[in-house]
C-alpha atoms as a PDB file:
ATOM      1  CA  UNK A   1     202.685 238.649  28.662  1.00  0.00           C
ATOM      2  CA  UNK A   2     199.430 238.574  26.729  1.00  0.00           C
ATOM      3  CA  UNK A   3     196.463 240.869  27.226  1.00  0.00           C
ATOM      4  CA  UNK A   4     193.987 237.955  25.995  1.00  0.00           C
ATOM      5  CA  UNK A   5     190.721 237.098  28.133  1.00  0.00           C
ATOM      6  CA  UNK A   6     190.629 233.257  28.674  1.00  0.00           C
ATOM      7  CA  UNK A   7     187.602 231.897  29.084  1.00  0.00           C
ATOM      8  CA  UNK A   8     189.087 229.281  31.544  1.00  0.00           C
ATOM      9  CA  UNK A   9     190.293 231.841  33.556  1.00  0.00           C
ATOM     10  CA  UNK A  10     186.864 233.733  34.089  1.00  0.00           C
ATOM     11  CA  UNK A  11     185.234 230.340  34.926  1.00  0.00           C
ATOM     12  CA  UNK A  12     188.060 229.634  37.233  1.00  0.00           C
ATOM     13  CA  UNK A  13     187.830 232.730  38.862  1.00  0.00           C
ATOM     14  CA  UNK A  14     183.806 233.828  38.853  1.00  0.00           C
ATOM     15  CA  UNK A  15     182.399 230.251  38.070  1.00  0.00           C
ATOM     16  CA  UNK A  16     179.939 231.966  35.291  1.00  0.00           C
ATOM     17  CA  UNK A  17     180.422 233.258  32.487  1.00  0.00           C
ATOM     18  CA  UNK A  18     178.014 235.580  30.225  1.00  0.00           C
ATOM     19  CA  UNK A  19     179.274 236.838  26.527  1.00  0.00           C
ATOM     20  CA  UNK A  20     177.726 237.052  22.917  1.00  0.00           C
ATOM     21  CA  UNK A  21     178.743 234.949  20.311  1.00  0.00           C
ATOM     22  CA  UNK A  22     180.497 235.214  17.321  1.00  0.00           C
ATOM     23  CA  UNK A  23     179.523 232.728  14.450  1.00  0.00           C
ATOM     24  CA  UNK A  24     176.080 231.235  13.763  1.00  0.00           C
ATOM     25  CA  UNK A  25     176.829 227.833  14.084  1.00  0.00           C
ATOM     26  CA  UNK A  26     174.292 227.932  17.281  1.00  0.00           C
ATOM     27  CA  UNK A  27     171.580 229.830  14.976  1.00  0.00           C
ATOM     28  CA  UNK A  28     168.600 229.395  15.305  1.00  0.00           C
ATOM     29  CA  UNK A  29     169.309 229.527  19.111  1.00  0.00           C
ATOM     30  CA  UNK A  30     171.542 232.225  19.309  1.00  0.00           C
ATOM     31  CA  UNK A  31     171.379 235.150  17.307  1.00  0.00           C
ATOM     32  CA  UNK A  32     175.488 236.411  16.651  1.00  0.00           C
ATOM     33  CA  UNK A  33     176.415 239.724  18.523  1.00  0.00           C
ATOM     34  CA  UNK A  34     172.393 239.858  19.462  1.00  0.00           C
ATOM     35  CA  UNK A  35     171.682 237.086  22.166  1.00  0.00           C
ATOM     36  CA  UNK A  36     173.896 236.769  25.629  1.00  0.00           C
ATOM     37  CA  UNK A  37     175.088 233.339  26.982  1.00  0.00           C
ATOM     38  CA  UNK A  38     175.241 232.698  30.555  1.00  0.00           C
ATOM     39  CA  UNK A  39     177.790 229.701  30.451  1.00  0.00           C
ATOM     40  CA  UNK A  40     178.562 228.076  34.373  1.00  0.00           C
ATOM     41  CA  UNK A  41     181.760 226.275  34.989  1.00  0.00           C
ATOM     42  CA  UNK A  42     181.591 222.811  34.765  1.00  0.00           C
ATOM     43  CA  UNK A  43     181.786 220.440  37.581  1.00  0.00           C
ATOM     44  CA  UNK A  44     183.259 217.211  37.829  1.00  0.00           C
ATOM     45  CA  UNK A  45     180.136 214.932  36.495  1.00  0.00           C
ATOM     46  CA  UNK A  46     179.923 213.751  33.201  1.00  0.00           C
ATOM     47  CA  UNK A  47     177.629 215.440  30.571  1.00  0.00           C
ATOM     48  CA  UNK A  48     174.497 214.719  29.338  1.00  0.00           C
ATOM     49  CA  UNK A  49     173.192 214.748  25.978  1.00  0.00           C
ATOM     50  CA  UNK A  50     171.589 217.799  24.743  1.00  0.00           C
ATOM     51  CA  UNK A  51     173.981 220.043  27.143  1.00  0.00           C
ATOM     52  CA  UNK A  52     175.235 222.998  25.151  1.00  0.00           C
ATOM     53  CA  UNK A  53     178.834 223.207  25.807  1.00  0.00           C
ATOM     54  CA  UNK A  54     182.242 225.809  26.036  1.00  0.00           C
ATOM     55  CA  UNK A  55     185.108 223.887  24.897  1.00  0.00           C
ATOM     56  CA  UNK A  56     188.699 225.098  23.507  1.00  0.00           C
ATOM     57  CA  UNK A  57     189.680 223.390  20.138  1.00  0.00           C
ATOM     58  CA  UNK A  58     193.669 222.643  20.442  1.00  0.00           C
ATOM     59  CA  UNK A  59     194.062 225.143  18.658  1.00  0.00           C
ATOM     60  CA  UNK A  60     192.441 227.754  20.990  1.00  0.00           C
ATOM     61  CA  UNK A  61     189.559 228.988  19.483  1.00  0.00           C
ATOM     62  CA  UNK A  62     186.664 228.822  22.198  1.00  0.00           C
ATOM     63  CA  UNK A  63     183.383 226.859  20.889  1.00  0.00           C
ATOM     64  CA  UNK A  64     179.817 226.167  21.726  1.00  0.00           C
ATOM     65  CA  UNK A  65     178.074 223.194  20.657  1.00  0.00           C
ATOM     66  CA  UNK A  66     175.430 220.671  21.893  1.00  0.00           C
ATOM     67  CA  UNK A  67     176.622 216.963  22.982  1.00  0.00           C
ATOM     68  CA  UNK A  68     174.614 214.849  20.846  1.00  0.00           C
ATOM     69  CA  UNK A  69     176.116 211.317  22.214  1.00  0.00           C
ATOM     70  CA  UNK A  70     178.047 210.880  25.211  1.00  0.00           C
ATOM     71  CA  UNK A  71     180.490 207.838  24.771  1.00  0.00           C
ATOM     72  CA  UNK A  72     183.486 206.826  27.432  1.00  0.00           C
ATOM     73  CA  UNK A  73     186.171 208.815  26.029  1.00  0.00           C
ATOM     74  CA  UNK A  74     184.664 211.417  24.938  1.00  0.00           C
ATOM     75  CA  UNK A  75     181.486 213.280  23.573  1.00  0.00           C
ATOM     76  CA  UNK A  76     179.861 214.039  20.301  1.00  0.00           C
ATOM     77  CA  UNK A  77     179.253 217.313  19.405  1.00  0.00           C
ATOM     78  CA  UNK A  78     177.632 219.587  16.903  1.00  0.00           C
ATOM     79  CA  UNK A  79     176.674 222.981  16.313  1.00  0.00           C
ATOM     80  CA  UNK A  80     172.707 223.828  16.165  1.00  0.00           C
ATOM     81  CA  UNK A  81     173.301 225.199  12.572  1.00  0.00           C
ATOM     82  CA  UNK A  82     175.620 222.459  11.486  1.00  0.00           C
ATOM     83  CA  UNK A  83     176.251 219.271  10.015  1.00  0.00           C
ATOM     84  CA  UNK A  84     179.906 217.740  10.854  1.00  0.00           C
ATOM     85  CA  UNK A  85     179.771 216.336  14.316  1.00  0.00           C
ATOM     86  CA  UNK A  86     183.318 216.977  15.951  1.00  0.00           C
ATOM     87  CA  UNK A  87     184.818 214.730  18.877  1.00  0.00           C
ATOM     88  CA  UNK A  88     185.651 216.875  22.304  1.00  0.00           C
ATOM     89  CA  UNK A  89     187.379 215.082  24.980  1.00  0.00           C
ATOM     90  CA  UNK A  90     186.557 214.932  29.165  1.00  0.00           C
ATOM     91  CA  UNK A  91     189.369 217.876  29.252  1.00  0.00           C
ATOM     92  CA  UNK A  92     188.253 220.380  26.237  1.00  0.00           C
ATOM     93  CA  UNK A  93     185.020 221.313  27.883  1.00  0.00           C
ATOM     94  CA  UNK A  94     185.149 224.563  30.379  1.00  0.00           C
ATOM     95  CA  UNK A  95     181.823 225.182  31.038  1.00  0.00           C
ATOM     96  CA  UNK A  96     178.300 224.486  30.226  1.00  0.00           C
ATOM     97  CA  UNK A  97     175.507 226.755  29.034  1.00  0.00           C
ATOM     98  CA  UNK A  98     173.049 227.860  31.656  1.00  0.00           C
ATOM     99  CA  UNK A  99     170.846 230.605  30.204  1.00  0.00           C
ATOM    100  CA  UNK A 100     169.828 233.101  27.451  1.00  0.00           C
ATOM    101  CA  UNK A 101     169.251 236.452  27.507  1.00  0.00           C
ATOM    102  CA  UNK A 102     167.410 237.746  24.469  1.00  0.00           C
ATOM    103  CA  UNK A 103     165.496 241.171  24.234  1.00  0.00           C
ATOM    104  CA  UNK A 104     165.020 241.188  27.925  1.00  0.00           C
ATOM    105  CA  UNK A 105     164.028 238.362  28.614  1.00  0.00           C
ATOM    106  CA  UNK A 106     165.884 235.194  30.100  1.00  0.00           C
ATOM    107  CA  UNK A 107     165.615 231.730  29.035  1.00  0.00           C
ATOM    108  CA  UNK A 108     167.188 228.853  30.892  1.00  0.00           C
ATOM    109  CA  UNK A 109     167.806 225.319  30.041  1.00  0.00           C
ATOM    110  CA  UNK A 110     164.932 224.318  31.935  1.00  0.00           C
ATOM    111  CA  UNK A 111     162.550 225.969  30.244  1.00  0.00           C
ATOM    112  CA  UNK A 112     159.852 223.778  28.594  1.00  0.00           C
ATOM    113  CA  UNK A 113     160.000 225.972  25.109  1.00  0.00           C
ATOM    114  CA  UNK A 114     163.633 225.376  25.314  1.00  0.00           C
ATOM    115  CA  UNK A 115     163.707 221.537  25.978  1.00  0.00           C
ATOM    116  CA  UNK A 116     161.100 221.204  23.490  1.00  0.00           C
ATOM    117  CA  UNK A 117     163.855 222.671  20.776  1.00  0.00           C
ATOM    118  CA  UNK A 118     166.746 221.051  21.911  1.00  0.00           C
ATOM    119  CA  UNK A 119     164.733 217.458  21.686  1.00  0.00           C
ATOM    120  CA  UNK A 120     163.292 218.381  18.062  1.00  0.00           C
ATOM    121  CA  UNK A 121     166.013 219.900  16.670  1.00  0.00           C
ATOM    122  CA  UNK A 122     168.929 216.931  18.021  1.00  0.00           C
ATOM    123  CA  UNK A 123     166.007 214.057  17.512  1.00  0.00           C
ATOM    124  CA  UNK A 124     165.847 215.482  13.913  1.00  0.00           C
ATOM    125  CA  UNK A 125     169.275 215.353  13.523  1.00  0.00           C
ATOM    126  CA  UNK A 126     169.610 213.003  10.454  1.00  0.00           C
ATOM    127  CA  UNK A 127     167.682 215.025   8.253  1.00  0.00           C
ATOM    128  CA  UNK A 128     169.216 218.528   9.747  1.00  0.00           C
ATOM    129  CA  UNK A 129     171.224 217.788   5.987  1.00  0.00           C
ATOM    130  CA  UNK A 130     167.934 218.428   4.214  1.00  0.00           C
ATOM    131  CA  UNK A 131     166.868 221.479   6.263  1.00  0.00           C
ATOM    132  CA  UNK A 132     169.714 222.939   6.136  1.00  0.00           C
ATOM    133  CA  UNK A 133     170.302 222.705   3.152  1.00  0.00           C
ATOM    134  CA  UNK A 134     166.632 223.456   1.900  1.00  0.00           C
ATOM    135  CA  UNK A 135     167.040 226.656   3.848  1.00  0.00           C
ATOM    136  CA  UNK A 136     170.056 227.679   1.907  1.00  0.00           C
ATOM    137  CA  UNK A 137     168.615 226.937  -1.316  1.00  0.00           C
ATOM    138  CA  UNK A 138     165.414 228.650  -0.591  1.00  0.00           C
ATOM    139  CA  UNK A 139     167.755 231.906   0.596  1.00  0.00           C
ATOM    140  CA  UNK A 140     170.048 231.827  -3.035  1.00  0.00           C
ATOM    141  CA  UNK A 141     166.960 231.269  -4.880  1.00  0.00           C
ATOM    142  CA  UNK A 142     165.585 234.293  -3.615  1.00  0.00           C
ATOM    143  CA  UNK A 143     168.324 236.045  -3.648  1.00  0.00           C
ATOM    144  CA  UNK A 144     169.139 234.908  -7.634  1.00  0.00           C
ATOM    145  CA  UNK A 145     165.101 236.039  -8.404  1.00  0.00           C
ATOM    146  CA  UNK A 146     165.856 239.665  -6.352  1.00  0.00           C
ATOM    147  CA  UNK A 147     168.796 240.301  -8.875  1.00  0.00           C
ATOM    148  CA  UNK A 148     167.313 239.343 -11.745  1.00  0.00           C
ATOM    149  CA  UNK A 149     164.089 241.425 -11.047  1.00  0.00           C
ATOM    150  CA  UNK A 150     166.447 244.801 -10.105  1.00  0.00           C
ATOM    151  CA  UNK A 151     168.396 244.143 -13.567  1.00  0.00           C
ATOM    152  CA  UNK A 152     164.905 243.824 -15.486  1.00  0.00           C
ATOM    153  CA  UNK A 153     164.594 247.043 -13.774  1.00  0.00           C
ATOM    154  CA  UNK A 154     161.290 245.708 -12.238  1.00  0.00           C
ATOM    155  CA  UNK A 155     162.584 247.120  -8.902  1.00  0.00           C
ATOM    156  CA  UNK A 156     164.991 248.943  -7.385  1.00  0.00           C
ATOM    157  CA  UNK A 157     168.089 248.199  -4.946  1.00  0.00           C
ATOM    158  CA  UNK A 158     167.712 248.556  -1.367  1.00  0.00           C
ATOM    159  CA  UNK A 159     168.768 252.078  -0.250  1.00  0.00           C
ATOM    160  CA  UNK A 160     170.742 252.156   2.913  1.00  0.00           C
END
């Protein structure tokens, strides 16, 4: 017998819910280990686009992502933080994310500041390519300019 939490099973059981996550395919959303997710157990109606979902990948491992298209068979889904869009079936999706709690403070999904991302950050989707990968430039560009400067010996390594 296996000593391993299933998410399924706390939905099934509670109806909610709330964990941090691992991974920051959600960022910038959800900080990893930092920001808590209040996920509810979803009911029987079809999604909507722009819901941030739970859903278990076949091969287990326990994912949240926002629907960006909701077709008859299934939905279309992709992290906040990525680019591949992935294709979850009716029966893959356990639950759907209600709130945020960051730094003492609680955000739900109905919260204007939050729509206001979702809508601007899934609207911009097409060019999320670009940002993202502006954003990553930008951060190895510093990071190349930091290491050159410390071996110049122009300044020193960050003490811990």
């Amino acid at each position: 017998m296996s000593n391993e939490v299933k998410f399924e099973n706390i939905l099934d059981t509670y109806g909610v819910l709330a964990f941090t996550n691992v991974g920051v395919s959600m960022r910038p959303l959800l900080r990893q280990g930092r920001d808590v997710m209040v996920i509810r157990k979803r009911g029987p109606e079809r999604l909507k686009k722009y819901d941030a979902v739970l859903y278990k990948r076949d091969n287990g491992q326990y994912i949240l992502h926002r629907i960006l298209k909701v077709r008859e068979n299934d939905y279309v889904i992709v992290g906040d933080n990525c680019r591949q869009k992935e294709y979850v079936r009716e029966n893959q999706i356990l639950g759907v994310l209600e709130q945020i709690k960051r730094g003492g403070k609680t955000v739900s999904v109905t919260d204007k500041g939050y729509l206001f991302y979702v809508h601007l950050w899934c609207d911009l989707f097409p060019f999320r390519f670009v940002l993202i990968l502006c954003r990553e430039r930008i951060i190895a560009f510093r990071h190349m300019i930091g290491e050159a400067l410390r071996k110049a010996g122009l300044i020193e390594r960050k003490r811990d």
